[in-house]
Protein backbone atom coordinates (compact mmCIF):
# COMPACT_ATOMS: atom_id res chain seq x y z
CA UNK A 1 -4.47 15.44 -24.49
CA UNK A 2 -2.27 16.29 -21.84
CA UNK A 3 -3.16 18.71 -19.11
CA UNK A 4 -1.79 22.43 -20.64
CA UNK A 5 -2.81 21.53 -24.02
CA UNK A 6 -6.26 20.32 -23.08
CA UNK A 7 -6.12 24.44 -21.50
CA UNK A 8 -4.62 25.85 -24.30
CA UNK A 9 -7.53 24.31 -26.89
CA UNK A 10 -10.16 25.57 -24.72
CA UNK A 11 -8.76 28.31 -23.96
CA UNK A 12 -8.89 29.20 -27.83
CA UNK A 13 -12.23 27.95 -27.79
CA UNK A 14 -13.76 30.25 -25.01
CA UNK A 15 -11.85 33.14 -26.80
CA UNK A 16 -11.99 36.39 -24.78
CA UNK A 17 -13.80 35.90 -22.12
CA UNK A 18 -11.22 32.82 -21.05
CA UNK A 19 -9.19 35.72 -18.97
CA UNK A 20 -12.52 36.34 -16.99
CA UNK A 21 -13.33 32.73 -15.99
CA UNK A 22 -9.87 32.44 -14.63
CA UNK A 23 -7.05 29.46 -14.97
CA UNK A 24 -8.00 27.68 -11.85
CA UNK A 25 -11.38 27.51 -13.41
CA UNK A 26 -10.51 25.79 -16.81
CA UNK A 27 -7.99 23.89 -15.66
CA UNK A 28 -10.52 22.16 -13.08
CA UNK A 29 -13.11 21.72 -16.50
CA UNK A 30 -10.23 19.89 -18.25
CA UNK A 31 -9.33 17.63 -15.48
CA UNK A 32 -13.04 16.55 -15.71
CA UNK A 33 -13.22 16.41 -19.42
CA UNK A 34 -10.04 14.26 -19.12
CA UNK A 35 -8.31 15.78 -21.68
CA UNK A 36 -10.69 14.51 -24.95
CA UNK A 37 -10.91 17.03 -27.28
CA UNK A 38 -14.92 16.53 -28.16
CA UNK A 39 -15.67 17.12 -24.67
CA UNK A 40 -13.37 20.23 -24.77
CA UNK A 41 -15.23 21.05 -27.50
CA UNK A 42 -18.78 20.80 -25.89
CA UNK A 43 -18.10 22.20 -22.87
CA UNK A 44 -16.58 25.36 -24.39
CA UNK A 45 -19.44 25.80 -26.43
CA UNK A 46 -21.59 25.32 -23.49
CA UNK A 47 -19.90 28.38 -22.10
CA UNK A 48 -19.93 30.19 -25.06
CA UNK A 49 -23.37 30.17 -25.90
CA UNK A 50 -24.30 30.81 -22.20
CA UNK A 51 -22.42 34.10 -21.39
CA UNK A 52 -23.89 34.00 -17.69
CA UNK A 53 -22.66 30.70 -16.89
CA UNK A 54 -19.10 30.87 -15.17
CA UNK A 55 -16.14 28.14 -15.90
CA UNK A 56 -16.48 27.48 -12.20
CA UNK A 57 -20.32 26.78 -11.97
CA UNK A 58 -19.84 24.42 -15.18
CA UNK A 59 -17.20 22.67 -12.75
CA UNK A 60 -19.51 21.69 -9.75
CA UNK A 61 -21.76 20.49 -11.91
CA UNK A 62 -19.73 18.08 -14.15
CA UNK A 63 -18.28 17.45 -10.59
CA UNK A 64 -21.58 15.27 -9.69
CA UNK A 65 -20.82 11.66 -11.47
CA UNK A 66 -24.22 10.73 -12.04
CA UNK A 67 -25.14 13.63 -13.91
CA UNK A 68 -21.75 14.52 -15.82
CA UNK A 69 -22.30 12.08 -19.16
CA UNK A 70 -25.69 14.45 -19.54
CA UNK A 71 -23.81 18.10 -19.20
CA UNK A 72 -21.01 16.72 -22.25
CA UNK A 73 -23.79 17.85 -25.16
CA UNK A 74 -24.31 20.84 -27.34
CA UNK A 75 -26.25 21.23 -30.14
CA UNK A 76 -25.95 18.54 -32.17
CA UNK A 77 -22.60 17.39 -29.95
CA UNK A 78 -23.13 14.66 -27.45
CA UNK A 79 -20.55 12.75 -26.04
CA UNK A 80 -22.36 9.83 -25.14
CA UNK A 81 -23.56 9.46 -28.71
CA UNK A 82 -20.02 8.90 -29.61
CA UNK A 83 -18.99 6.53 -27.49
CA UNK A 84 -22.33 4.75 -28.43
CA UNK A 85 -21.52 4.24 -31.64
CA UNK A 86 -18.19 2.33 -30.59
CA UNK A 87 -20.59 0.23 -28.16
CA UNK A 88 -22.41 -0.51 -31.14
CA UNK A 89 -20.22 -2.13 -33.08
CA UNK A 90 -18.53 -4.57 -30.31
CA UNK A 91 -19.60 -8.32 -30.59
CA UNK A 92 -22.39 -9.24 -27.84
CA UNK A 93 -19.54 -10.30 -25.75
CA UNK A 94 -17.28 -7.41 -25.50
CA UNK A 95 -20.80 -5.51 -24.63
CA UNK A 96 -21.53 -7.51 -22.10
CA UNK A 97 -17.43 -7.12 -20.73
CA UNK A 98 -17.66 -3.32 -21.53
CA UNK A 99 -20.37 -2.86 -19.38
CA UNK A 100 -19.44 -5.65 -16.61
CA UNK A 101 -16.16 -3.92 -16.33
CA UNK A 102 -17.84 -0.81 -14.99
CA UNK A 103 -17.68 -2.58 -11.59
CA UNK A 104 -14.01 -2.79 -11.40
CA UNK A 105 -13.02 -0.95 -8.48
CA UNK A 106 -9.67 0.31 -8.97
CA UNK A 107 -8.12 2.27 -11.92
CA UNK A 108 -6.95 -0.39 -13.52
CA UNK A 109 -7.19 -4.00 -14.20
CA UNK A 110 -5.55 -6.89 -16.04
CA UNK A 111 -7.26 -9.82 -18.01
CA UNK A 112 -7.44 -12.29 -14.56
CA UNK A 113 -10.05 -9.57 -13.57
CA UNK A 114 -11.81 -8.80 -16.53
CA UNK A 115 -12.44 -12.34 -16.89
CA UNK A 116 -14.07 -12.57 -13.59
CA UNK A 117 -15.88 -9.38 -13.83
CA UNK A 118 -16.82 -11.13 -17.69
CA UNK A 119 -17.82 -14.11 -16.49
CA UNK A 120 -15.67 -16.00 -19.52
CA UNK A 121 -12.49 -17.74 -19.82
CA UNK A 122 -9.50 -16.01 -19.63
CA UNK A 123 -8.82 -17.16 -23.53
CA UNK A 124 -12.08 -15.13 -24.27
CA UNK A 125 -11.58 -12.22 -22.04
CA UNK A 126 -8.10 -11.53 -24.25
CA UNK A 127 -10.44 -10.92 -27.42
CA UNK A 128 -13.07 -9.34 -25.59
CA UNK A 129 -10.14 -6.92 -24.75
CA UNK A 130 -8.69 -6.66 -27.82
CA UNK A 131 -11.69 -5.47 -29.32
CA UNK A 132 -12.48 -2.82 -26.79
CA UNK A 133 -8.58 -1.20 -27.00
CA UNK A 134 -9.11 -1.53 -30.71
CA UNK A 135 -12.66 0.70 -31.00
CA UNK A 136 -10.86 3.35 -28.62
CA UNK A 137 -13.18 1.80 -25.55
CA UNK A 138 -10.01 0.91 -23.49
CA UNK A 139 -6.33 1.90 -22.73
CA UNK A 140 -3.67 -1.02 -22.50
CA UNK A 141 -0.26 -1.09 -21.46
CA UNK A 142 3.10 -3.03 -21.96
CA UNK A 143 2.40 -4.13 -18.43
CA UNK A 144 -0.96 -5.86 -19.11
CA UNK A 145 -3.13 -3.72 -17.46
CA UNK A 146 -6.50 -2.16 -19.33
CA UNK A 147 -7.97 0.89 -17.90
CA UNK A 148 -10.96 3.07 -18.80
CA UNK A 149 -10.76 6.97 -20.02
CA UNK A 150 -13.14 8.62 -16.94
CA UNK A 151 -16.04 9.50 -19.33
CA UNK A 152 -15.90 6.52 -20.63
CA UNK A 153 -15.93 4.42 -17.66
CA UNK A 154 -19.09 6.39 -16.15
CA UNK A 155 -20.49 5.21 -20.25
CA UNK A 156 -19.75 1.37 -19.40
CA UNK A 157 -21.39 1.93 -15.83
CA UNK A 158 -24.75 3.66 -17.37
CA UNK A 159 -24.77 1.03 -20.02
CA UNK A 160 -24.72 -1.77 -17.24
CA UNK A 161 -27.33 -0.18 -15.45
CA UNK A 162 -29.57 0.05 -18.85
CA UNK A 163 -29.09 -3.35 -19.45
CA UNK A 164 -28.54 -5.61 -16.74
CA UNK A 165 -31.16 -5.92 -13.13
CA UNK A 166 -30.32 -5.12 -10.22
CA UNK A 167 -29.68 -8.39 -8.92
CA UNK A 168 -27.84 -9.27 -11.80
CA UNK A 169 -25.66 -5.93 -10.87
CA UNK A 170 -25.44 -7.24 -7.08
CA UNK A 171 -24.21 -10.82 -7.88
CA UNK A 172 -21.20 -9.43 -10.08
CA UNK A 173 -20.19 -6.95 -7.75
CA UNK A 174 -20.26 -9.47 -4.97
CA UNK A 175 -18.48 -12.13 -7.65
CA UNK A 176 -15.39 -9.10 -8.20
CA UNK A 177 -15.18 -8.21 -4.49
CA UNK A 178 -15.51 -11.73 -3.61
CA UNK A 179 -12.09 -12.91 -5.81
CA UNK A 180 -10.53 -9.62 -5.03
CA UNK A 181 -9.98 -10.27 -1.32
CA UNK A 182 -9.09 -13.96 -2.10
CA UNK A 183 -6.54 -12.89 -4.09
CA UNK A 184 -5.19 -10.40 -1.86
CA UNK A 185 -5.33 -13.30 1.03
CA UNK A 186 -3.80 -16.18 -1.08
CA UNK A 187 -1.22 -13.57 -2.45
CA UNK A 188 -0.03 -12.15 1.35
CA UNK A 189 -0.13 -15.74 2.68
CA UNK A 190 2.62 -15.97 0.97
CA UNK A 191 5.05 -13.78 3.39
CA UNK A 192 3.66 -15.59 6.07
CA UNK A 193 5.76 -19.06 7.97
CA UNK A 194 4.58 -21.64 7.17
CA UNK A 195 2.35 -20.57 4.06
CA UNK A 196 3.99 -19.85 0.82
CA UNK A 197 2.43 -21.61 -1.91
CA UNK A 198 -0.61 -23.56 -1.66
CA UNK A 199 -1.12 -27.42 -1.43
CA UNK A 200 -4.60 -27.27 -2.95
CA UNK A 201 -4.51 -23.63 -5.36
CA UNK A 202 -8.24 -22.23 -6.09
CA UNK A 203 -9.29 -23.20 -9.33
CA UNK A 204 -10.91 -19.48 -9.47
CA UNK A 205 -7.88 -17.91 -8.61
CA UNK A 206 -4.66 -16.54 -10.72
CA UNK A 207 -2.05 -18.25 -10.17
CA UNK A 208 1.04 -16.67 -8.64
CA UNK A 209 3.90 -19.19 -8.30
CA UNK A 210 6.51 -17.06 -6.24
CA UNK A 211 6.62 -14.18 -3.35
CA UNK A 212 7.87 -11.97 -6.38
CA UNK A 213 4.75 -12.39 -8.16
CA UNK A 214 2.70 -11.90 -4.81
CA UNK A 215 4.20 -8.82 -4.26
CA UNK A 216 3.77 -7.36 -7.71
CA UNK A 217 0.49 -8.31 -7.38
CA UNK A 218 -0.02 -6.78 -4.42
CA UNK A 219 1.24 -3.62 -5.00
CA UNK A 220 0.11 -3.02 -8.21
CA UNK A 221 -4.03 -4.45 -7.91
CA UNK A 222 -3.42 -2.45 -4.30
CA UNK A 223 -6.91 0.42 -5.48
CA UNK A 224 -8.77 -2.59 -6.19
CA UNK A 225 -8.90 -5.19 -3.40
CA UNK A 226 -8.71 -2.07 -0.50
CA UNK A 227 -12.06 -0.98 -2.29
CA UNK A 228 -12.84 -4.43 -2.61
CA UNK A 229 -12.60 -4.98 1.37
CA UNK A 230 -14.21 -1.22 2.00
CA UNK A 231 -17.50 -2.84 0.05
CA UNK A 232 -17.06 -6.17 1.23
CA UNK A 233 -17.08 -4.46 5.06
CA UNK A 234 -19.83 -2.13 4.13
CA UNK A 235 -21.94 -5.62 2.99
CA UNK A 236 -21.58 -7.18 6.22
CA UNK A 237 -18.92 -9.57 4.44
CA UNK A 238 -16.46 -9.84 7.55
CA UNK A 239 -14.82 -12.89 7.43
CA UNK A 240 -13.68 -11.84 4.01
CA UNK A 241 -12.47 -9.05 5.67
CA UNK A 242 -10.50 -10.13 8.79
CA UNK A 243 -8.98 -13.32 6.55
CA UNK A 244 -7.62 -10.42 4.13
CA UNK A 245 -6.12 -8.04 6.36
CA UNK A 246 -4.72 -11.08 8.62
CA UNK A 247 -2.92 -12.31 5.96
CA UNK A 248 -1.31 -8.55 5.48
CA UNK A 249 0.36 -8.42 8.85
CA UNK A 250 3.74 -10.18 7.40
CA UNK A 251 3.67 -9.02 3.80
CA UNK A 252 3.04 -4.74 5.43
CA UNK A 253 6.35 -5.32 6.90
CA UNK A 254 8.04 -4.98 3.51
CA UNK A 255 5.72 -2.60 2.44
CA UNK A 256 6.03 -0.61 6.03
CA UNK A 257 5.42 2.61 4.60
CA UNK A 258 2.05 2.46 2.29
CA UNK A 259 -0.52 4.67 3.93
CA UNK A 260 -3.03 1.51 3.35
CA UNK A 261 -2.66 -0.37 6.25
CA UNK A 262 -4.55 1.64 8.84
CA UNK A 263 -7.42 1.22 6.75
CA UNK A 264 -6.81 -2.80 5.81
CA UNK A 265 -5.86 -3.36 10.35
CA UNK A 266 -8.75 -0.92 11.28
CA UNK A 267 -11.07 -2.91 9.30
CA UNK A 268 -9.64 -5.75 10.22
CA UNK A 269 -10.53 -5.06 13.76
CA UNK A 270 -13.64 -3.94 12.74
CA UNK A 271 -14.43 -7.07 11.35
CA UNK A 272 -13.33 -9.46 13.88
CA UNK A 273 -15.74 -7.80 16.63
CA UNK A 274 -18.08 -8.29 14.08
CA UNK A 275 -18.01 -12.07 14.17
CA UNK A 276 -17.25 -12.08 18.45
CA UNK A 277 -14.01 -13.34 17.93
CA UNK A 278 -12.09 -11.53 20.86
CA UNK A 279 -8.62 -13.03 20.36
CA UNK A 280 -8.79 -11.66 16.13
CA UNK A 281 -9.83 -8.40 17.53
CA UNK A 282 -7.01 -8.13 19.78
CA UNK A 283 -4.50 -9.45 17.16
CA UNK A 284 -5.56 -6.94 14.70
CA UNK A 285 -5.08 -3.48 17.32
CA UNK A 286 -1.55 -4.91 17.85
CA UNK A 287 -1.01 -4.78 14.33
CA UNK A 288 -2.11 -1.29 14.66
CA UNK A 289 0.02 -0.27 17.61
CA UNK A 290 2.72 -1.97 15.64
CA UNK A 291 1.88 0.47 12.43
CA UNK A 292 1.90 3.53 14.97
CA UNK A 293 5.49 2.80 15.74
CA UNK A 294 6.95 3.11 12.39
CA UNK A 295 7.94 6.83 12.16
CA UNK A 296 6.63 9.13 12.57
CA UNK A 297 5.78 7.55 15.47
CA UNK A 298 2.78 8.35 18.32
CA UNK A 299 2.80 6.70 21.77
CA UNK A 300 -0.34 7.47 22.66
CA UNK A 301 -1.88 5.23 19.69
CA UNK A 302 -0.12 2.50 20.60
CA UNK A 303 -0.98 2.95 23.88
CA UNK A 304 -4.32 3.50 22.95
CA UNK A 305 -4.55 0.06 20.72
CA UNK A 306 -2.70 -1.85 23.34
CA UNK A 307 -4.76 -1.41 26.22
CA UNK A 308 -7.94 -2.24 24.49
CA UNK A 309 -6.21 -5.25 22.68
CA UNK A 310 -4.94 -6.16 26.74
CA UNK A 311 -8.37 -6.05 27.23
CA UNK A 312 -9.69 -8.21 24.93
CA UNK A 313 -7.02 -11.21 24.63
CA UNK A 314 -7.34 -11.27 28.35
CA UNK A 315 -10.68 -12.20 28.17
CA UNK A 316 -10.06 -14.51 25.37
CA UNK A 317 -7.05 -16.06 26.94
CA UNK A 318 -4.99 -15.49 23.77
CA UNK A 319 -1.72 -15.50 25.75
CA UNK A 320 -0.17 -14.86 22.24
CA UNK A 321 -1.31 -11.30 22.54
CA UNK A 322 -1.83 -10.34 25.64
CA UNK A 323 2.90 -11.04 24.85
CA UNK A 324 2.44 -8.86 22.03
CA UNK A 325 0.32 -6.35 23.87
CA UNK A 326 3.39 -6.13 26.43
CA UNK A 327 6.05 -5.37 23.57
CA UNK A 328 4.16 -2.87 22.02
CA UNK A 329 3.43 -0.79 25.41
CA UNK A 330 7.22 -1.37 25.61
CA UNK A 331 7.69 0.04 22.04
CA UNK A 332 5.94 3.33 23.35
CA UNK A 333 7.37 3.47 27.01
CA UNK A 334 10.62 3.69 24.89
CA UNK A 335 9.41 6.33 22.50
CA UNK A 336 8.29 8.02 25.60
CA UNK A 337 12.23 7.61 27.45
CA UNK A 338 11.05 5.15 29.99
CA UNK A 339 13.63 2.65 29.58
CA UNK A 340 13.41 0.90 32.74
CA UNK A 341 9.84 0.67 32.33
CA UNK A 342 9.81 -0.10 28.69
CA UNK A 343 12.60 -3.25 29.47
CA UNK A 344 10.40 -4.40 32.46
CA UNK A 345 7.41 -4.88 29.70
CA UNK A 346 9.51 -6.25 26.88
CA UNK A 347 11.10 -8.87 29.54
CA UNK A 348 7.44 -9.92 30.56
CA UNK A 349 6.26 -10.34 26.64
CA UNK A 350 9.54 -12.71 26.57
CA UNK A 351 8.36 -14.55 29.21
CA UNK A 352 5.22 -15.29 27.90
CA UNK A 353 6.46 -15.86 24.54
CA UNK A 354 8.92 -18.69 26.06
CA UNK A 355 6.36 -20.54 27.81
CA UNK A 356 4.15 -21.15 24.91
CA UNK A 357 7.52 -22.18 22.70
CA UNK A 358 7.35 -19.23 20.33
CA UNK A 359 10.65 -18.75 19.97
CA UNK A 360 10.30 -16.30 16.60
CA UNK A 361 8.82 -13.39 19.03
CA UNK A 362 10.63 -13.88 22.38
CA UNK A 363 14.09 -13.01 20.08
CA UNK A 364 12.11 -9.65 18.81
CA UNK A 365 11.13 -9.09 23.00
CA UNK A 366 14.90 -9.87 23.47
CA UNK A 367 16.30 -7.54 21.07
CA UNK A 368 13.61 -4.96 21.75
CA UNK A 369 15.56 -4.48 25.28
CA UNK A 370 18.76 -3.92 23.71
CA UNK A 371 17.21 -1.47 21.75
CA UNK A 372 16.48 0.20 25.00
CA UNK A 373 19.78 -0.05 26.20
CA UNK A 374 21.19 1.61 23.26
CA UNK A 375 18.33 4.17 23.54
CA UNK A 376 19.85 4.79 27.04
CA UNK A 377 23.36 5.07 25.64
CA UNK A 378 24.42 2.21 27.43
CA UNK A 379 25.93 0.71 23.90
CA UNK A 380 28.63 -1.50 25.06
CA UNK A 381 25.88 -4.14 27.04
CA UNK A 382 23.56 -3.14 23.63
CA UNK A 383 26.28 -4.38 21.59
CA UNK A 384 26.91 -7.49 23.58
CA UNK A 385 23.35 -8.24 23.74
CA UNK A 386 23.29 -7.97 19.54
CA UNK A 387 25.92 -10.03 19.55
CA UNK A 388 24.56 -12.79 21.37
CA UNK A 389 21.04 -12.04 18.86
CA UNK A 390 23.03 -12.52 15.70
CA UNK A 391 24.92 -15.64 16.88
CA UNK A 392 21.37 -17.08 17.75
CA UNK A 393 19.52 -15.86 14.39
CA UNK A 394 22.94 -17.38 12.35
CA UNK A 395 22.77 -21.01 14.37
CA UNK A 396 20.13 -23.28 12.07
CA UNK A 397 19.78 -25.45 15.62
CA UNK A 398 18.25 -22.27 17.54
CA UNK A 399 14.09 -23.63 16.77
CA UNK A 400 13.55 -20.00 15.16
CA UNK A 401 11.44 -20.41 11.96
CA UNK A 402 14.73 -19.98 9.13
CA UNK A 403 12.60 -17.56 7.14
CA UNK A 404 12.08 -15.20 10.65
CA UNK A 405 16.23 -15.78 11.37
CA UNK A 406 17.10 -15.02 7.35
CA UNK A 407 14.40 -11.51 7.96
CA UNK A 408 16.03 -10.63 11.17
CA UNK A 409 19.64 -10.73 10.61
CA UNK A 410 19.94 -7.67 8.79
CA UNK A 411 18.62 -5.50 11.37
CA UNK A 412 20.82 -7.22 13.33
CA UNK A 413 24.05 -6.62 11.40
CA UNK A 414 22.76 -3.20 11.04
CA UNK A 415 21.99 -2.36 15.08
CA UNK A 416 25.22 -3.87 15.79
CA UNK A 417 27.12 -1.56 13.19
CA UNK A 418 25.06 1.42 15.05
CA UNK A 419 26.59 0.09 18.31
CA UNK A 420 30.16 -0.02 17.57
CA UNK A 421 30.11 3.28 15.78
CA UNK A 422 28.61 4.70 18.64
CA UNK A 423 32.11 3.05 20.24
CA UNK A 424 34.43 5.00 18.20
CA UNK A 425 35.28 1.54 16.15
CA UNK A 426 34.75 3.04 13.16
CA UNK A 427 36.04 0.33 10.39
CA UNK A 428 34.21 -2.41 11.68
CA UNK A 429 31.36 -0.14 11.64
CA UNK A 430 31.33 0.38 8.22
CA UNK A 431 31.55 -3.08 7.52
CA UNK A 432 29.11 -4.41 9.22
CA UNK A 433 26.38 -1.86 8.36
CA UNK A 434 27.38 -1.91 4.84
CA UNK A 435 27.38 -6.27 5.49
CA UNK A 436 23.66 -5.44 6.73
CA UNK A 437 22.89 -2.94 3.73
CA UNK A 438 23.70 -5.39 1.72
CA UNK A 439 21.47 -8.10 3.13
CA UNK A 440 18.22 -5.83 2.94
CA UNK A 441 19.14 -5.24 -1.10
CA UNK A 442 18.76 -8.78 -1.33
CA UNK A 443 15.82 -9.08 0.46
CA UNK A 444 14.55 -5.86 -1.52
CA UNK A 445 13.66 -4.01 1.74
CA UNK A 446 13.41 -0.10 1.70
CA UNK A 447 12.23 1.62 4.83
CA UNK A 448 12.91 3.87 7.44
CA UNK A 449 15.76 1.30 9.10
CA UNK A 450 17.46 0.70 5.57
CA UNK A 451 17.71 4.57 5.03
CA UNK A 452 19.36 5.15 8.64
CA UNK A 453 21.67 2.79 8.03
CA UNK A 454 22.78 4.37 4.69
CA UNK A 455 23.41 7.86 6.67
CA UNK A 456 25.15 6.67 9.53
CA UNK A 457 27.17 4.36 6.67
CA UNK A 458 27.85 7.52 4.19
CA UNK A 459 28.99 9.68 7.88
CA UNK A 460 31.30 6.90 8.55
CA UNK A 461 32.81 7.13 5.15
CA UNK A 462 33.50 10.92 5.01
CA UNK A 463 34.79 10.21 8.41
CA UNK A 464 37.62 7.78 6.46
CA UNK A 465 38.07 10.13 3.65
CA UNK A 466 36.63 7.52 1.36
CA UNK A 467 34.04 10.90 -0.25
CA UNK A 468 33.20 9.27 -3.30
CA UNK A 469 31.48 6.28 -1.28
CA UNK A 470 30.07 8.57 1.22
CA UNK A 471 28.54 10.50 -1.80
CA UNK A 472 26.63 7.75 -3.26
CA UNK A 473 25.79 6.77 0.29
CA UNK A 474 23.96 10.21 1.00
CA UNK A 475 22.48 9.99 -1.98
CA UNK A 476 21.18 6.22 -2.05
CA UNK A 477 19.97 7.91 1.36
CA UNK A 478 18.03 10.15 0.01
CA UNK A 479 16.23 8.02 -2.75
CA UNK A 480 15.10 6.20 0.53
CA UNK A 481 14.08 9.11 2.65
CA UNK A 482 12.23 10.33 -0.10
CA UNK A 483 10.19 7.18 -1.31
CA UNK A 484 8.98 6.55 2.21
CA UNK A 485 8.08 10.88 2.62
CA UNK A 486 10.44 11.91 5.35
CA UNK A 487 11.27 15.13 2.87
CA UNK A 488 13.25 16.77 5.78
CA UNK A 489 15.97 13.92 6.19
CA UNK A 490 16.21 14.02 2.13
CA UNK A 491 16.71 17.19 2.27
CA UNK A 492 19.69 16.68 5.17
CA UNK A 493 21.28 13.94 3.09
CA UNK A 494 21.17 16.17 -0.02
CA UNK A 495 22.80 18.78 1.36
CA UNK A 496 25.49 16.49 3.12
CA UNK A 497 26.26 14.78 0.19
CA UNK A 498 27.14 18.00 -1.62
CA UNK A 499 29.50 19.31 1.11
CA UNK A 500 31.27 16.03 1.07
CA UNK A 501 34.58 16.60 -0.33
């Protein structure tokens, strides 16, 4: 039942002495009964017959998972009886993948999982399933995902415990966490030059056969393998660990916003110091100083992150990122209004870059200084030196990596439109930042740049008298600013939009 219902019914049940226990109260006790009306039922006349006990009191103690199956019973009413007589009447296999399910770490899970978790074909695990959803044991969706009621769940996890050893428990844990991660790696491999699909695919392993599936993946089994890697760090597994969140760094750029990847690059980290491996340690804290500079941004992380990752590549001679630790000291010097400084750092992170032939990264050091110029308000050498970024990122003979050129050019487009609207040339702004725009639809990227584009774009518009486009702008704005949690620029966008006339 939903949430005020669920209230309402045990409200009724508790009769007067509802008004004394207070809302807060029984609205926390039907959050934890999770809106079934038997364990409404049994925890209201738990309360009833016990006048002394408060709603609150009832609350901390169903709040304690291991004991909360035993507080659902009165009388004759027991809610694990119930479910037991479901649990009864499944085949021995759908026991064994109730139970074995228990261990699934996330809220929800699809039949690739509960086939692992199973330990049967993926043919089987679809009747397993359908029995379970069919007896009231399961919840499915039109999206192919299967997820447990919360009483239920903690049911399946005490059954598993009845029934299976402890080392039986420890190898299926380890066998879910274990394909979990690999997932997670073969699926953000995909972002990453010169991956993509595999040569030789895992036999264990779903298949996903394009970066759209990866990414739905990704996002959507996202609960699962981050407490997959939490338990797979916690078991000392760390080159599951660092292999996972390495193979993030490219796919968190589309995802730029998620408040996972402090967590997946801390571990990460974490993980590499774990196995010694000084250069995978440093690489990791740049991908953290590079997290810290997506607003809202902090200097002093980054700092912090790239003078121990300095540190650490130094020692390893991984000239790779002692360059990267230069660009992101940069990336805070200009956060910070040291320009000059901040250009002098990028400049030596391009030098670096050039003499080991990485061409993809000395481009980011070289626009990264005409960032710094525009910073400075020096826009007519930022615009020149855009210019000269795009012409390089559009010529196929340049040695950049065409999926890094194809990534880039939008931001490109985009800067430059920044640059000549700072100029006063107002037209070509608005065609080149709505040109840019464009190019991040198609790449289906939605961040903090896309959004600033689409306010400086719907400006330029009212600017022209063209209020209809500016309207939608604001408002496509908005959508932006408030999917990635920057509620104050939504807010400024609403509000412009409306006075746009």
């Amino acid at each position: 039942m939903p949430l005020p219902e669920s209230t309402q019914l045990l409200a009724g049940i508790l009769g007067e002495r509802s008004a004394s226990d207070g809302e807060a109260a029984l609205v926390r006790l039907c959050e934890l009964c999770g809106g079934l009306p038997l364990a409404l039922r049994i925890i209201g006349n738990r309360l009833v017959s016990r006048p002394g006990w408060g709603a609150g009191e009832l609350a901390a103690r169903l709040a304690d998972e291991e004991r909360r199956l035993d507080q659902f019973k009165a009388g004759d009413l027991q809610i694990a009886n119930a479910f037991g007589m479901s649990y009864e009447q499944l085949a021995d296999s759908a026991r064994r993948m109730f139970r074995r399910l228990a261990v699934v770490p996330g809220q929800n899970f699809d039949a690739s999982l509960a086939a692992v978790a199973g330990g049967v074909p993926i043919e089987d695990a679809w009747d397993d399933l359908d029995d379970l959803v069919d007896l009231g044991l399961l919840y499915d969706s039109c999206m192919g995902r299967y997820r447990f009621h919360d009483l239920v769940r903690l049911f399946a996890r005490d059954r598993l415990h009845e029934e299976e050893s402890l080392a039986e428990r420890e190898a299926l844990t380890g066998r879910v966490t274990s394909w979990l991660l690999r997932m997670a790696t073969l699926a953000g491999r995909w972002f990453e030059p010169g991956y993509g699909r595999p040569d030789r695919p895992d036999p264990d392993l779903a298949v996903l056969a394009s970066p759209q599936e990866a990414e739905g993946w990704l996002r959507v089994n996202v609960d699962n393998w981050l407490t997959a890697m939490q338990a797979a760090a916690a078991d000392g597994r760390h080159s599951l660990v660092l292999d996972c969140a390495e193979s993030m760094h490219w796919f968190s750029d589309l995802w730029v916003h998620s408040p996972h990847w402090h967590e997946v690059f801390t571990r990460g980290a974490e993980a590499a110091g774990a196995l010694g491996d000084l250069a995978q340690q440093a690489t990791q804290l740049n991908y953290l100083a590079w997290l810290h500079s997506v607003p809202p941004s902090d200097p002093e992380a980054i700092l912090r992150c790239t003078s121990q990752a300095l540190e650490l590549a130094t020692r390893a001679g991984a000239t790779a990122q002692i360059a990267w630790a230069h660009e992101y000291t940069a990336s805070a010097l200009r956060l910070r209004d040291r320009f000059a400084e901040a250009v002098t750092a990028s400049s030596r992170a391009a030098e670096l870059f050039k003499t080991i032939e990485d061409i993809d990264s000395h481009v980011q050091c070289r626009a990264h200084i005409a960032h710094c110029l525009f910073d400075e308000g020096r826009h007519t050498d930022a615009l020149e030196q855009y210019l000269a970024l795009l012409a390089l990122l559009e010529d196929t003979e340049s040695g950049m990596t065409p999926s890094v050129a194809s990534r880039s050019r939008p931001f490109a487009l985009i800067r430059i439109g920044h640059c000549l609207e700072r100029l006063g040339r107002r037209t070509e702004a608005i065609t080149t930042l709505s040109e840019g725009i464009d190019a991040l639809d198609e790449l289906k990227v939605s961040d903090f740049r896309q959004a600033g584009a689409l306010e400086s774009l719907a400006a330029l518009l009212a600017g022209e008298g063209r209020t209809d486009e500016s309207r939608h702008a604001y408002a496509r704005a908005a959508q932006v600013f408030e999917a990635i949690g920057d509620t104050g620029a939504r807010s400024r966008c609403h509000a412009l939009a409306a006075v746009t006339s």
